[in-house]
N, C-alpha and C. Protein backbone atom coordinates (compact mmCIF):
# COMPACT_ATOMS: atom_id res chain seq x y z
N UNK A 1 -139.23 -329.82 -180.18
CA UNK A 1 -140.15 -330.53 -181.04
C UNK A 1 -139.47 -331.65 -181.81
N UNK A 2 -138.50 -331.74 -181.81
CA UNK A 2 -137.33 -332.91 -182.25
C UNK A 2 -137.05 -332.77 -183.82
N UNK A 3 -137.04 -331.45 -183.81
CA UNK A 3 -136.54 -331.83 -185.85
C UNK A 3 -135.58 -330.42 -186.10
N UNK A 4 -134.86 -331.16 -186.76
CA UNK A 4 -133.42 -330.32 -186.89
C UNK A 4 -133.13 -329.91 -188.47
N UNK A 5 -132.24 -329.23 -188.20
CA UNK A 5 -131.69 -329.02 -190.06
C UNK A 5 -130.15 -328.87 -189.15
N UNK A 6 -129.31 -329.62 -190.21
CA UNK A 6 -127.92 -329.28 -190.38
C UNK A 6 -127.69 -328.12 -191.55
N UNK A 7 -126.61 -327.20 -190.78
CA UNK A 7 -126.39 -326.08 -191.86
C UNK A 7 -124.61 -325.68 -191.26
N UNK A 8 -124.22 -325.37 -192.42
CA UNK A 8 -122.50 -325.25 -191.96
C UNK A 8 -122.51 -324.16 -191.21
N UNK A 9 -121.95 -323.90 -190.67
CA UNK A 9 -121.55 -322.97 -189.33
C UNK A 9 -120.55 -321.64 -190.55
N UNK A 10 -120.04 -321.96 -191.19
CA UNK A 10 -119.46 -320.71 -191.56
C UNK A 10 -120.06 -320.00 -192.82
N UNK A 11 -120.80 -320.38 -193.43
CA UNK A 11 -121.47 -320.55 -194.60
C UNK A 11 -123.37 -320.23 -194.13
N UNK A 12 -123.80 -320.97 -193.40
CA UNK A 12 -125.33 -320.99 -193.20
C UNK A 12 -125.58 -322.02 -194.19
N UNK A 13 -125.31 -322.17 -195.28
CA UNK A 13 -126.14 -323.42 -196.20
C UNK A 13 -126.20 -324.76 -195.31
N UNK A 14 -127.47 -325.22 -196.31
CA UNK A 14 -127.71 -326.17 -195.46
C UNK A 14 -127.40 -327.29 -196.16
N UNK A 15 -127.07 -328.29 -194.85
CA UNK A 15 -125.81 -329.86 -195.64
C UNK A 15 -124.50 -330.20 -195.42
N UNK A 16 -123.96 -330.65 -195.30
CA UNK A 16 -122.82 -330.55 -195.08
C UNK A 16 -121.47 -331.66 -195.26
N UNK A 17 -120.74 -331.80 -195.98
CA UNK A 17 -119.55 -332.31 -196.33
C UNK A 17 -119.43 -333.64 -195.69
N UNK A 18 -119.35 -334.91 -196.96
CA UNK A 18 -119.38 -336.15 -195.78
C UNK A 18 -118.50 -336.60 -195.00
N UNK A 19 -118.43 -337.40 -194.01
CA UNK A 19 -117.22 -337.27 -193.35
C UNK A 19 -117.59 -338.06 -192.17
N UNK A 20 -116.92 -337.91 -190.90
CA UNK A 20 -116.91 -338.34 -189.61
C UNK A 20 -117.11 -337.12 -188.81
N UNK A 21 -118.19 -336.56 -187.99
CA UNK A 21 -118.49 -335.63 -187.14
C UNK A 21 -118.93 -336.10 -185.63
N UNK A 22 -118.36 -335.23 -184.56
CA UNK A 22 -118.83 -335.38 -183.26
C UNK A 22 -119.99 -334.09 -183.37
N UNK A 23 -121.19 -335.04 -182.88
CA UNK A 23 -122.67 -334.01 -182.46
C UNK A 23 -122.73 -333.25 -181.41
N UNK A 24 -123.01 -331.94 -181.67
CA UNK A 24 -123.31 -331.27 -180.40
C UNK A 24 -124.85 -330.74 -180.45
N UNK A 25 -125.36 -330.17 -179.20
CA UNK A 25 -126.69 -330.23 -179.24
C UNK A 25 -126.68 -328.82 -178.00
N UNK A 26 -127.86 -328.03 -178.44
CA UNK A 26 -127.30 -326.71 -177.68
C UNK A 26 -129.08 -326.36 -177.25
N UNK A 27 -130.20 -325.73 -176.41
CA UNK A 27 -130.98 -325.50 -176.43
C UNK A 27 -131.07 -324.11 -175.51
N UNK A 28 -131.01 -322.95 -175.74
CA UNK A 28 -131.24 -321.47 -175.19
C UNK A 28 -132.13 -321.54 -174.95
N UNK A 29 -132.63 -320.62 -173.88
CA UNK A 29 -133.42 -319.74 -173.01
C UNK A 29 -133.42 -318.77 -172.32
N UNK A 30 -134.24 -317.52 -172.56
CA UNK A 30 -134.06 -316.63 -172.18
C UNK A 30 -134.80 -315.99 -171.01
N UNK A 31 -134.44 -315.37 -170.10
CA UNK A 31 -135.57 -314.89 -168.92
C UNK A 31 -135.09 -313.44 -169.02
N UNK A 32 -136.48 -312.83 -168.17
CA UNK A 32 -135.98 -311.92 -167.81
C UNK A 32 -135.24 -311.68 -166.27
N UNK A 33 -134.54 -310.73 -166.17
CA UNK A 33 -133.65 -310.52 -164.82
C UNK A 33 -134.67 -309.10 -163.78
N UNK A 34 -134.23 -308.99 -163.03
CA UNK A 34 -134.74 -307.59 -162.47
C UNK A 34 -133.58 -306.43 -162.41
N UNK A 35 -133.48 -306.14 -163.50
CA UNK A 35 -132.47 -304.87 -164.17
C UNK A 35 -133.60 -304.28 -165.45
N UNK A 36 -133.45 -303.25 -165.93
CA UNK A 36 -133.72 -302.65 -166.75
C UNK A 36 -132.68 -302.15 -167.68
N UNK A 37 -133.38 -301.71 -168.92
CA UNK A 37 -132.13 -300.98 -170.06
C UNK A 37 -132.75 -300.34 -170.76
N UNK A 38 -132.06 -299.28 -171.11
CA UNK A 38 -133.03 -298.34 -171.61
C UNK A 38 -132.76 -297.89 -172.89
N UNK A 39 -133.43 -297.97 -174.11
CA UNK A 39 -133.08 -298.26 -175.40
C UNK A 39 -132.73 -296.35 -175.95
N UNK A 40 -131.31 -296.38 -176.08
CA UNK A 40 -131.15 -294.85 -176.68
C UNK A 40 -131.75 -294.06 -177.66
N UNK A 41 -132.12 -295.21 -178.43
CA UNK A 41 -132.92 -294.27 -180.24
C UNK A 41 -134.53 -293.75 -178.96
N UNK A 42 -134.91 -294.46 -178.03
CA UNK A 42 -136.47 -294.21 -178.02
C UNK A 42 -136.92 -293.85 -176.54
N UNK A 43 -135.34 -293.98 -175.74
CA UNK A 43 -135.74 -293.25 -173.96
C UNK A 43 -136.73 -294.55 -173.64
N UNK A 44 -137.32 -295.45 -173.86
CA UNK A 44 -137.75 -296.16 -173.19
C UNK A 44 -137.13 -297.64 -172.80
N UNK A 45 -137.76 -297.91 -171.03
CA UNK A 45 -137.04 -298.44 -170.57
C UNK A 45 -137.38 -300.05 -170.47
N UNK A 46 -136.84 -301.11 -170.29
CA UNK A 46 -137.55 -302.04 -170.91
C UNK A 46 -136.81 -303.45 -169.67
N UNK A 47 -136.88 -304.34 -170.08
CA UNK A 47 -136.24 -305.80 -168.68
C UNK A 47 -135.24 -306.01 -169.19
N UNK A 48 -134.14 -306.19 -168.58
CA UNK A 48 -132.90 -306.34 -169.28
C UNK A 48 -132.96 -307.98 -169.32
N UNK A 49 -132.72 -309.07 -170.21
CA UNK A 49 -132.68 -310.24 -170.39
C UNK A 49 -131.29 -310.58 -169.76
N UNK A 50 -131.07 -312.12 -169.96
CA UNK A 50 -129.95 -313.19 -169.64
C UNK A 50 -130.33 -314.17 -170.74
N UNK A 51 -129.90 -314.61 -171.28
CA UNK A 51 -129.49 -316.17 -171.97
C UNK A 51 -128.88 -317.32 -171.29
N UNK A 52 -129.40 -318.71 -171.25
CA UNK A 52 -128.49 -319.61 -170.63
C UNK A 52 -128.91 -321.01 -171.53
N UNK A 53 -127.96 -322.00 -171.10
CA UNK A 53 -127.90 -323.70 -171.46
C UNK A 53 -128.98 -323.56 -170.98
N UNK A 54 -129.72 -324.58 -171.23
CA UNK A 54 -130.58 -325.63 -170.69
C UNK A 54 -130.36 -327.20 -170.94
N UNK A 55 -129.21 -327.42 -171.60
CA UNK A 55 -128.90 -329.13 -171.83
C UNK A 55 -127.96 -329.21 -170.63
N UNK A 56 -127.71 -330.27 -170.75
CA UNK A 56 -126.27 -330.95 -169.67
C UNK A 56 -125.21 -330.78 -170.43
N UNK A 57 -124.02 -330.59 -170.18
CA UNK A 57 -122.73 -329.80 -170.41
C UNK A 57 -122.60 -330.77 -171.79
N UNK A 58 -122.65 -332.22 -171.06
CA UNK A 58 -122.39 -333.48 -172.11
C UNK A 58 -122.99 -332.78 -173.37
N UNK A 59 -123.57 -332.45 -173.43
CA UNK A 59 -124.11 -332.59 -175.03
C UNK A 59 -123.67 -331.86 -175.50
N UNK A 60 -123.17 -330.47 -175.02
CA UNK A 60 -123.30 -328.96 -175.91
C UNK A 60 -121.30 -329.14 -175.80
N UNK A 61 -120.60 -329.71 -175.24
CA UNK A 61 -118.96 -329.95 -175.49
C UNK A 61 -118.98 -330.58 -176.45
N UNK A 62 -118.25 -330.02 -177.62
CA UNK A 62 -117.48 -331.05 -178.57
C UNK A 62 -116.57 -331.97 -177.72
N UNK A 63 -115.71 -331.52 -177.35
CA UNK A 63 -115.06 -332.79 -176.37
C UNK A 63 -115.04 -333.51 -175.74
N UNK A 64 -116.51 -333.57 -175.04
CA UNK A 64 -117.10 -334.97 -173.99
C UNK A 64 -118.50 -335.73 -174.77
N UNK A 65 -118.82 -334.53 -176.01
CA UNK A 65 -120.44 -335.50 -176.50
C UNK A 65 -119.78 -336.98 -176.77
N UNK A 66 -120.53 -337.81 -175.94
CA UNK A 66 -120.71 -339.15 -176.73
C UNK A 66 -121.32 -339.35 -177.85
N UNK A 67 -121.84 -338.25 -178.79
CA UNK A 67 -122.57 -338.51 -179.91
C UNK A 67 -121.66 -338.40 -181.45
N UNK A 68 -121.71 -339.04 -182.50
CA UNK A 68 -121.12 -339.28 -183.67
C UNK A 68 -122.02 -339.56 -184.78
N UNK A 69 -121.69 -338.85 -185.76
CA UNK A 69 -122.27 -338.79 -186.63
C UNK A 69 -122.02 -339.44 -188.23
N UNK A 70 -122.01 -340.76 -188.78
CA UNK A 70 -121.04 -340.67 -190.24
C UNK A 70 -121.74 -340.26 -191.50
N UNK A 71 -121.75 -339.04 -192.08
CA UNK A 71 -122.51 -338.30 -192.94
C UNK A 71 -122.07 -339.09 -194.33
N UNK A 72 -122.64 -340.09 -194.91
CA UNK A 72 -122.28 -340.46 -196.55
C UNK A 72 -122.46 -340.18 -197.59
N UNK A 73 -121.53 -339.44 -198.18
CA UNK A 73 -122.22 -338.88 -199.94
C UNK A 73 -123.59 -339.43 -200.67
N UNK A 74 -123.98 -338.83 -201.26
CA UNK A 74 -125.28 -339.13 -201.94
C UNK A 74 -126.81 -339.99 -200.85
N UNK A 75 -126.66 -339.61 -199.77
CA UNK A 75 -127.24 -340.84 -199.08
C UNK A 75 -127.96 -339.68 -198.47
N UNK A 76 -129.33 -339.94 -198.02
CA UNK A 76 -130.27 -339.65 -197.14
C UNK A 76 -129.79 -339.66 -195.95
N UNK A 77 -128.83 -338.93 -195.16
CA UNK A 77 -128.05 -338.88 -193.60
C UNK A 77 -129.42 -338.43 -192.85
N UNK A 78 -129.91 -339.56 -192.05
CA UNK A 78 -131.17 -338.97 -190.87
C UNK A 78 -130.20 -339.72 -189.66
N UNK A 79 -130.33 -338.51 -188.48
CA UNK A 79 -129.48 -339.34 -187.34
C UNK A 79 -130.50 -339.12 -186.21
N UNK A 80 -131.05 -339.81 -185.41
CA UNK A 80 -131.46 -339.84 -184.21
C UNK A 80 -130.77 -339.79 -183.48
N UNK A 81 -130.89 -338.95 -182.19
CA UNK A 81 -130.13 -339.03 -180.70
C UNK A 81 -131.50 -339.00 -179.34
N UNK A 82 -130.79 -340.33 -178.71
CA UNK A 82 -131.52 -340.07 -177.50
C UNK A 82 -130.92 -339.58 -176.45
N UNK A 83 -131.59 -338.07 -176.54
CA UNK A 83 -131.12 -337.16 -175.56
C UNK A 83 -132.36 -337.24 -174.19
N UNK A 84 -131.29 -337.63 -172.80
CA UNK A 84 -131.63 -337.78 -171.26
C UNK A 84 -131.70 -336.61 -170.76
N UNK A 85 -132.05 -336.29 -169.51
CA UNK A 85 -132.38 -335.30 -169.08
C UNK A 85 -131.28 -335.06 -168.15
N UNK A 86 -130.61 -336.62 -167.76
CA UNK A 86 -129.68 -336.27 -166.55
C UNK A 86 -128.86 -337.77 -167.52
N UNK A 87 -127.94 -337.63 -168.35
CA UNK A 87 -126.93 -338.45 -169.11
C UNK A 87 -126.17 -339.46 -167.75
């Protein structure tokens, strides 16, 4: 839906320290698999899930995003990225 919050990674608050940052951009999805698991507190048996990327590698590496961020004290920091489907 295109709207984000920055929040520190070790902390959870939201905002973060001004500075020079490389952007990363991450989007999960989950399916189900054809395995089952069966939950101990309740004997019932249920789809066992997977998690995966759905972006292109580019975005979700700190080390290859082409994206940058310069966060300035006291300032309204709004950053747009135009994120491709195939970079």
């Amino acid at each position: 839906n295109g709207v984000y919050k920055l929040k520190t990674f070790s902390t959870g608050h939201i905002g973060i320290v001004a500075g020079e940052y490389t952007v990363t951009f991450s989007k999960m999805e989950v399916e189900k698999t054809d395995r089952s698991v069966v939950n101990p507190e309740t004997g019932e048996k249920t789809a066992a899930t997977r998690s995966f990327e759905t972006l292109p590698a580019i975005y979700t590496s700190i080390t290859n995003s082409p994206f940058t961020a310069s966060v300035k004290k006291g300032e309204r920091n709004t950053f747009d990225f135009d994120l491709k489907s195939k970079p």
